[in-house]
PDB file of N, CA and C in Angstrom:
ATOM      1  N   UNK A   1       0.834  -1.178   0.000  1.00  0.00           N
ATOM      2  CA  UNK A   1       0.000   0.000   0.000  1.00  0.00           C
ATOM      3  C   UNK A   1       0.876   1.238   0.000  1.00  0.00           C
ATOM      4  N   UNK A   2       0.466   1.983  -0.674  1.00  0.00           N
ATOM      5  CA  UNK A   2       0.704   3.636  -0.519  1.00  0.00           C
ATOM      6  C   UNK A   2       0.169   4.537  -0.721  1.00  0.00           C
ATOM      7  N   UNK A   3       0.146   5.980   0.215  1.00  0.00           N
ATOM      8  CA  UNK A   3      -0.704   6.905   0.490  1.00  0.00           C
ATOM      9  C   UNK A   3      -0.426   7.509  -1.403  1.00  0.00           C
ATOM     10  N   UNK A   4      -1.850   8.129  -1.088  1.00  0.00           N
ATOM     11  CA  UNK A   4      -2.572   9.213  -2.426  1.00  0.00           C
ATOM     12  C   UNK A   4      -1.217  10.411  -2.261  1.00  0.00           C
ATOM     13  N   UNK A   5      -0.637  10.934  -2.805  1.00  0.00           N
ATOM     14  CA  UNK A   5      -0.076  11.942  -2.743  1.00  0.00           C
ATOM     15  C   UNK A   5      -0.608  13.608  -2.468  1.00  0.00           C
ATOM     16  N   UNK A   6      -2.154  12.820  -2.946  1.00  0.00           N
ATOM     17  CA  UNK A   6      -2.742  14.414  -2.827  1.00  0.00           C
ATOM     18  C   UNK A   6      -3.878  14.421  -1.783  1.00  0.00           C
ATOM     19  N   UNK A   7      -4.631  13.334  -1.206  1.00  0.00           N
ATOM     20  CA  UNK A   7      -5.526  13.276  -0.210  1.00  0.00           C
ATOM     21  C   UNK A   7      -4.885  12.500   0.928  1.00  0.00           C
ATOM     22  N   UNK A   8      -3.933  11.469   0.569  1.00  0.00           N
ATOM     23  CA  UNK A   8      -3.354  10.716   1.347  1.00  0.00           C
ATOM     24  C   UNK A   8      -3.879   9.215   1.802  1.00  0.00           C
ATOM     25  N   UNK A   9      -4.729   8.994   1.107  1.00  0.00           N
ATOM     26  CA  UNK A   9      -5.954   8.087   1.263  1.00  0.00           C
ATOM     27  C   UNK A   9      -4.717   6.635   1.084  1.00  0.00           C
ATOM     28  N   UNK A  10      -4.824   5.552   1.879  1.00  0.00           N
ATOM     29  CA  UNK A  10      -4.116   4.503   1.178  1.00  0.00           C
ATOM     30  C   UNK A  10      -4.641   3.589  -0.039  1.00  0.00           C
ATOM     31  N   UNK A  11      -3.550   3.749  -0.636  1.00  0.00           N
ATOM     32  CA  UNK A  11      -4.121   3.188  -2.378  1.00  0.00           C
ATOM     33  C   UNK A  11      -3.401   1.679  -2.198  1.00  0.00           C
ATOM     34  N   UNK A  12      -4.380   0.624  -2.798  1.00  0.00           N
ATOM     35  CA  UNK A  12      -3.567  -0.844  -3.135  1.00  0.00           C
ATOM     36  C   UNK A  12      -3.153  -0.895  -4.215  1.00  0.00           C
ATOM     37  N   UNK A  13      -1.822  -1.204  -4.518  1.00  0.00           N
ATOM     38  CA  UNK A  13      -1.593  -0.785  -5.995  1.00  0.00           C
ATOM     39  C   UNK A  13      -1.812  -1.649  -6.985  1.00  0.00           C
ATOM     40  N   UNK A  14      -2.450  -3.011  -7.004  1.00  0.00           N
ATOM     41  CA  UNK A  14      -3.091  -3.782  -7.450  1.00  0.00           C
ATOM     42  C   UNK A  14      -4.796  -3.084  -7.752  1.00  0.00           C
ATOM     43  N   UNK A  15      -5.412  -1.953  -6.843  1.00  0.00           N
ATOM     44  CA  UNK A  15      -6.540  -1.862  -7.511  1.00  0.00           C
ATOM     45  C   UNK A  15      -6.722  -0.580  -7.538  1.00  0.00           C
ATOM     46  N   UNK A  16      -5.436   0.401  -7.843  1.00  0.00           N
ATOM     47  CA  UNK A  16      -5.649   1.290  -8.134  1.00  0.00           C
ATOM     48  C   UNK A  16      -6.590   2.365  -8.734  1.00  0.00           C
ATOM     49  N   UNK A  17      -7.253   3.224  -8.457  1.00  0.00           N
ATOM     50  CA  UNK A  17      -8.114   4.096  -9.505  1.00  0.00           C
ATOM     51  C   UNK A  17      -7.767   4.653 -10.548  1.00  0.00           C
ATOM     52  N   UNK A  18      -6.324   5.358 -10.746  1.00  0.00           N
ATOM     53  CA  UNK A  18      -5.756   6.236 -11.565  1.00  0.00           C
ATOM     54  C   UNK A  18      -4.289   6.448 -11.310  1.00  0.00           C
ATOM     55  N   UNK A  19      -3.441   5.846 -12.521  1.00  0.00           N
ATOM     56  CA  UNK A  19      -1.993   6.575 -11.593  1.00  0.00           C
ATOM     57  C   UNK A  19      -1.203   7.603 -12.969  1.00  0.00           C
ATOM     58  N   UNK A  20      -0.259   7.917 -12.695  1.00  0.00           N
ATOM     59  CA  UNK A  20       0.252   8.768 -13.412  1.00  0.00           C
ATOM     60  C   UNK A  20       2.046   9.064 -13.422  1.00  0.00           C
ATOM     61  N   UNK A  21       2.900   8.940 -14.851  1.00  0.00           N
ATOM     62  CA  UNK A  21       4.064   9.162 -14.349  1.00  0.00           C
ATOM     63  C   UNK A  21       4.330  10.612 -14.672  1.00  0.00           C
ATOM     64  N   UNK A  22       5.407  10.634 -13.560  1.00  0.00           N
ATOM     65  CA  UNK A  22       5.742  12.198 -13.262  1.00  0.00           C
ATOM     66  C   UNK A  22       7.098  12.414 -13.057  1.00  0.00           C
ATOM     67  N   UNK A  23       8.281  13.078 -13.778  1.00  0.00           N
ATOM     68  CA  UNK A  23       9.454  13.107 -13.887  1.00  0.00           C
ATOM     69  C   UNK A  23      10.388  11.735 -13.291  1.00  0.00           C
ATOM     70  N   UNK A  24       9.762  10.868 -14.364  1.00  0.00           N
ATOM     71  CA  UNK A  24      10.700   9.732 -13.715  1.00  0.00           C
ATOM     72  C   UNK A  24       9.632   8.521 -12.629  1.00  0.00           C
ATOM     73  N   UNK A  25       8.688   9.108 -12.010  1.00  0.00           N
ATOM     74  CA  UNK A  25       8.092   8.089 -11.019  1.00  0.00           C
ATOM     75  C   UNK A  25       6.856   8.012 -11.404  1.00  0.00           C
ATOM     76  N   UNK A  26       6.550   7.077 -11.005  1.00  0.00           N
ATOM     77  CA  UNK A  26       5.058   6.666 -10.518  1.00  0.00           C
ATOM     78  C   UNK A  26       4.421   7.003  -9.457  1.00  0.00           C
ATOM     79  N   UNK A  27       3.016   7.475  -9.942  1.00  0.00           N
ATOM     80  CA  UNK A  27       2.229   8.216  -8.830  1.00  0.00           C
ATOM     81  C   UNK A  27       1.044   7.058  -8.647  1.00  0.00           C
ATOM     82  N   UNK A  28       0.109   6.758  -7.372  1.00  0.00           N
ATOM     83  CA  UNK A  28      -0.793   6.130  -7.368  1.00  0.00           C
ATOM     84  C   UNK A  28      -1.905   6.774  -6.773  1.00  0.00           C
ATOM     85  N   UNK A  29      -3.295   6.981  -7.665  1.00  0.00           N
ATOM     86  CA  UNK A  29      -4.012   7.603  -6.672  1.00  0.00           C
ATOM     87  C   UNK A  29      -4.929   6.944  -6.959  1.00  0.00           C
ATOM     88  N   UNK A  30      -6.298   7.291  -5.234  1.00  0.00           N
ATOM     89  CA  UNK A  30      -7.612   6.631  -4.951  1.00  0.00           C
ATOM     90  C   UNK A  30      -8.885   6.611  -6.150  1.00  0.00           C
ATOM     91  N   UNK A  31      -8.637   8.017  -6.853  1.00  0.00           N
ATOM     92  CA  UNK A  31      -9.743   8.314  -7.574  1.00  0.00           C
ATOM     93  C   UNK A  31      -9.100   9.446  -8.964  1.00  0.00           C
ATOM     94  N   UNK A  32      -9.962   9.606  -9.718  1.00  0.00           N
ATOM     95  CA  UNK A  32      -9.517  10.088 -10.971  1.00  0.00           C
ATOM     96  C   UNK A  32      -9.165  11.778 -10.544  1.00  0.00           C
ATOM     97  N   UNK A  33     -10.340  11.959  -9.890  1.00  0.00           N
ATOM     98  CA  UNK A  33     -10.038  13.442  -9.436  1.00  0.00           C
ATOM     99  C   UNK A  33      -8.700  13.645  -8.630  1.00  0.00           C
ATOM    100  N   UNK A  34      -8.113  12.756  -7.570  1.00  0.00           N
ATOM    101  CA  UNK A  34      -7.167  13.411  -7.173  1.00  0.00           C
ATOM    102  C   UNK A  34      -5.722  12.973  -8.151  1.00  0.00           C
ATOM    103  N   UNK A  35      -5.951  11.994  -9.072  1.00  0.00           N
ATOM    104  CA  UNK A  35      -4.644  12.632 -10.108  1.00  0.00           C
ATOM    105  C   UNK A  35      -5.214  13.529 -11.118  1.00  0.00           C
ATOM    106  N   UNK A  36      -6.133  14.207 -11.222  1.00  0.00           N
ATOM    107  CA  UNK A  36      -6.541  15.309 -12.228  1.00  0.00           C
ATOM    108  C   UNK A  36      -6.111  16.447 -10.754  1.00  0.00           C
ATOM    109  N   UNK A  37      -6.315  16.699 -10.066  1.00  0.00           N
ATOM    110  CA  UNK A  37      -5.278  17.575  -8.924  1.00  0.00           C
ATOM    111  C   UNK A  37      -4.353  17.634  -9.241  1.00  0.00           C
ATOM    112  N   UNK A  38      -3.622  16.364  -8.882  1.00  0.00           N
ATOM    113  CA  UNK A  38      -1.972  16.534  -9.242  1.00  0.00           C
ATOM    114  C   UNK A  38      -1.705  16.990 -10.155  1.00  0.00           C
ATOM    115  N   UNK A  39      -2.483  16.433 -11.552  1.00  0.00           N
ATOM    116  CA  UNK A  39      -1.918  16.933 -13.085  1.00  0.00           C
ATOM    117  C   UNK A  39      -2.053  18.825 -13.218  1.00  0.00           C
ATOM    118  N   UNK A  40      -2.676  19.093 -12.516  1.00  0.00           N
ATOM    119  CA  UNK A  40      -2.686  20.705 -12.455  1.00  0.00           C
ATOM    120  C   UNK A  40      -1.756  21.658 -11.323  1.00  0.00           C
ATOM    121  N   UNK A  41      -1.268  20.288 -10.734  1.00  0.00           N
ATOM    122  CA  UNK A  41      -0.421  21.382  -9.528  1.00  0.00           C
ATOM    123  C   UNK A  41       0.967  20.417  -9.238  1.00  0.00           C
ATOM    124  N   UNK A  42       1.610  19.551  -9.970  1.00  0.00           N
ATOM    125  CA  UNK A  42       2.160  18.423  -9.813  1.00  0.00           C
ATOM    126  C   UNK A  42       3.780  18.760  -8.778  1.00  0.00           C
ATOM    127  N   UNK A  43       3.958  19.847  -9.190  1.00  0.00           N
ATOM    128  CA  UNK A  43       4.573  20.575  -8.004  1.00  0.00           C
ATOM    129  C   UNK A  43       4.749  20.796  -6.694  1.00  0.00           C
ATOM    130  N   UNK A  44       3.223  20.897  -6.077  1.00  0.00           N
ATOM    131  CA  UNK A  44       2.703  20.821  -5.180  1.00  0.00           C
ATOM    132  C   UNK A  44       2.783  19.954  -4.009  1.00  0.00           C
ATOM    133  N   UNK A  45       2.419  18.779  -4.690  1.00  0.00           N
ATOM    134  CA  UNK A  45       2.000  17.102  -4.612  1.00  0.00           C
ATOM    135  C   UNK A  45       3.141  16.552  -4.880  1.00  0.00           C
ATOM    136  N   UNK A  46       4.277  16.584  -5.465  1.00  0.00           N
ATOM    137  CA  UNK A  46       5.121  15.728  -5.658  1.00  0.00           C
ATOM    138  C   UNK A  46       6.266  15.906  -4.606  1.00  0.00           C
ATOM    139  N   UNK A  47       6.404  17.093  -4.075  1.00  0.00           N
ATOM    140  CA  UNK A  47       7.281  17.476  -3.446  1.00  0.00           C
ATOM    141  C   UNK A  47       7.427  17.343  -2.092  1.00  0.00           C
ATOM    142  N   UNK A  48       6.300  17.013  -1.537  1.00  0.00           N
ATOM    143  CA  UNK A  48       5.429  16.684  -0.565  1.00  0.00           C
ATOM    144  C   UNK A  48       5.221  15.214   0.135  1.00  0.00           C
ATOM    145  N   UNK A  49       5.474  14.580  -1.191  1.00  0.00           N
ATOM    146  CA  UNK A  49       5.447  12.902  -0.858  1.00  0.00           C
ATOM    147  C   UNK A  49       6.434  12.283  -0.640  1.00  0.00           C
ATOM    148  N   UNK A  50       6.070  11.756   0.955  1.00  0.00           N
ATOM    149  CA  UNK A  50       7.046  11.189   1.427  1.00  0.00           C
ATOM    150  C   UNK A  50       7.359   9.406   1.567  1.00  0.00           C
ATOM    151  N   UNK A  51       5.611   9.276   0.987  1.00  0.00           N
ATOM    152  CA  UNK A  51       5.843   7.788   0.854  1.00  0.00           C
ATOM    153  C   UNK A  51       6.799   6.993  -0.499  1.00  0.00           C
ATOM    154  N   UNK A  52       7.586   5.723  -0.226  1.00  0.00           N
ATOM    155  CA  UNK A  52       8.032   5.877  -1.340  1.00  0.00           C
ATOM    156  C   UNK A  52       7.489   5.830  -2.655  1.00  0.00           C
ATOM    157  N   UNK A  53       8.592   5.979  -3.608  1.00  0.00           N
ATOM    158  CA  UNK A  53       7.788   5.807  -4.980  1.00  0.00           C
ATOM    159  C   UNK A  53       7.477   5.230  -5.863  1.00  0.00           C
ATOM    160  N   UNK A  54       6.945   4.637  -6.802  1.00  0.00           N
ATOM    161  CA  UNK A  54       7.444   3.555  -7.676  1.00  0.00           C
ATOM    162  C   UNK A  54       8.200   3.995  -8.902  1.00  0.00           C
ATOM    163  N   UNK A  55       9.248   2.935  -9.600  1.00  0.00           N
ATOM    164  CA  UNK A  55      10.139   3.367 -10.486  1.00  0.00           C
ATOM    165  C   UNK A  55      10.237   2.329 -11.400  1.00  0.00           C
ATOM    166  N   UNK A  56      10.514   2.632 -12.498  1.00  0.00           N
ATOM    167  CA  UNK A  56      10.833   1.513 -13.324  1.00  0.00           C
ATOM    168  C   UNK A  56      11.885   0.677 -12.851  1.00  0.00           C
ATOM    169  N   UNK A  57      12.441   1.201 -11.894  1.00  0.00           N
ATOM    170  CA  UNK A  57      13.864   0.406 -11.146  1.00  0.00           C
ATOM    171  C   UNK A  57      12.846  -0.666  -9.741  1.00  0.00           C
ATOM    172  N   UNK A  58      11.986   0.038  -9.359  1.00  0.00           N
ATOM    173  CA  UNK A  58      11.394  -1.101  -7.709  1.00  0.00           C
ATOM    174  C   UNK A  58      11.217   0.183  -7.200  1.00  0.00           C
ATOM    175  N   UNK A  59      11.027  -0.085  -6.071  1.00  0.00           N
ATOM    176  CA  UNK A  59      10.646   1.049  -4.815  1.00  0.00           C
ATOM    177  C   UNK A  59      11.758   1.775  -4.521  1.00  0.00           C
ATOM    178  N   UNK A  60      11.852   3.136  -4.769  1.00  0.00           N
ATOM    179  CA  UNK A  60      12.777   3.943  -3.876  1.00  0.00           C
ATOM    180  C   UNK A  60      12.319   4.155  -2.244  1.00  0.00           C
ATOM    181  N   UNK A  61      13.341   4.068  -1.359  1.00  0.00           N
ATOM    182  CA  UNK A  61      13.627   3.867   0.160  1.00  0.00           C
ATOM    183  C   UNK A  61      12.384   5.036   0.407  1.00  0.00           C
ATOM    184  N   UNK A  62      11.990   5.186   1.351  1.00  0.00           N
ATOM    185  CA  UNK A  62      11.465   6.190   2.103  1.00  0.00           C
ATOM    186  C   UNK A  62      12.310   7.276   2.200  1.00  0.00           C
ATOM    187  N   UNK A  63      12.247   8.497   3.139  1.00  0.00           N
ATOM    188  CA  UNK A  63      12.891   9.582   3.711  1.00  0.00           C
ATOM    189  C   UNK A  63      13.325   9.091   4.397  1.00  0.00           C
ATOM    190  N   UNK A  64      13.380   7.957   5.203  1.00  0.00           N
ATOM    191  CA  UNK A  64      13.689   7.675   6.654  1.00  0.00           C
ATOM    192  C   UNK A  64      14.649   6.252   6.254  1.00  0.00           C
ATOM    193  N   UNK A  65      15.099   6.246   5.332  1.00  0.00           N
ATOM    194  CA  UNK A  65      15.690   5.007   4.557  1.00  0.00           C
ATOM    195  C   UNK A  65      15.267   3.825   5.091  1.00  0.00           C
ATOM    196  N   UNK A  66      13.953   3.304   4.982  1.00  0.00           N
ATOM    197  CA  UNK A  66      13.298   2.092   5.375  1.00  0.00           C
ATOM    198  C   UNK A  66      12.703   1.651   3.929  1.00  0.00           C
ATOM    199  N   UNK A  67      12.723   0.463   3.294  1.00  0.00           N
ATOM    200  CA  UNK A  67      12.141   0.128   2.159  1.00  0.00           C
ATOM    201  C   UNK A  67      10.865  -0.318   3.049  1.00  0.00           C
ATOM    202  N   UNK A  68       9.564   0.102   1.793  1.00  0.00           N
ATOM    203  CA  UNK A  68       8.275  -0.007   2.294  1.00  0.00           C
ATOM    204  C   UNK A  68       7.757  -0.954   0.696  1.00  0.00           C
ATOM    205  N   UNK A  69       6.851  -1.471   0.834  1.00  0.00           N
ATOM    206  CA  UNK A  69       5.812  -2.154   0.167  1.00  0.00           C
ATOM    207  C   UNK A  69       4.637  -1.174  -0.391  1.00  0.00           C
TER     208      UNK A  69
END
């Protein structure tokens, strides 16, 4: 699981609503509206997220250098 970037809601990333890539990562969100948020403020929202991310490489570490799921 990982939080919405923009509501924070936890997303399963198996049943995702909507995700979106964004300089390099993968974003996962609950519902269409909050990646139509992001896509208008992606700045905002990206900078902000501290859960890790997904990558074409696997999961980047957390902030707190703990690998998360």
């Amino acid at each position: 699981m990982v939080n919405d970037p923009v509501c924070g809601a936890l997303v399963y990333e198996r049943e995702t609503a909507a995700w979106l890539e964004y300089q390099g990562h993968t974003y996962l969100f609950c519902s269409p509206f909050c990646r139509l948020q992001f896509e208008q403020h992606p700045e905002r929202y990206a900078e902000q997220h501290a859960a890790p991310r997904y990558t074409r490489q696997g999961v980047e570490p957390a902030r707190d250098g703990a690998h998360r799921p």
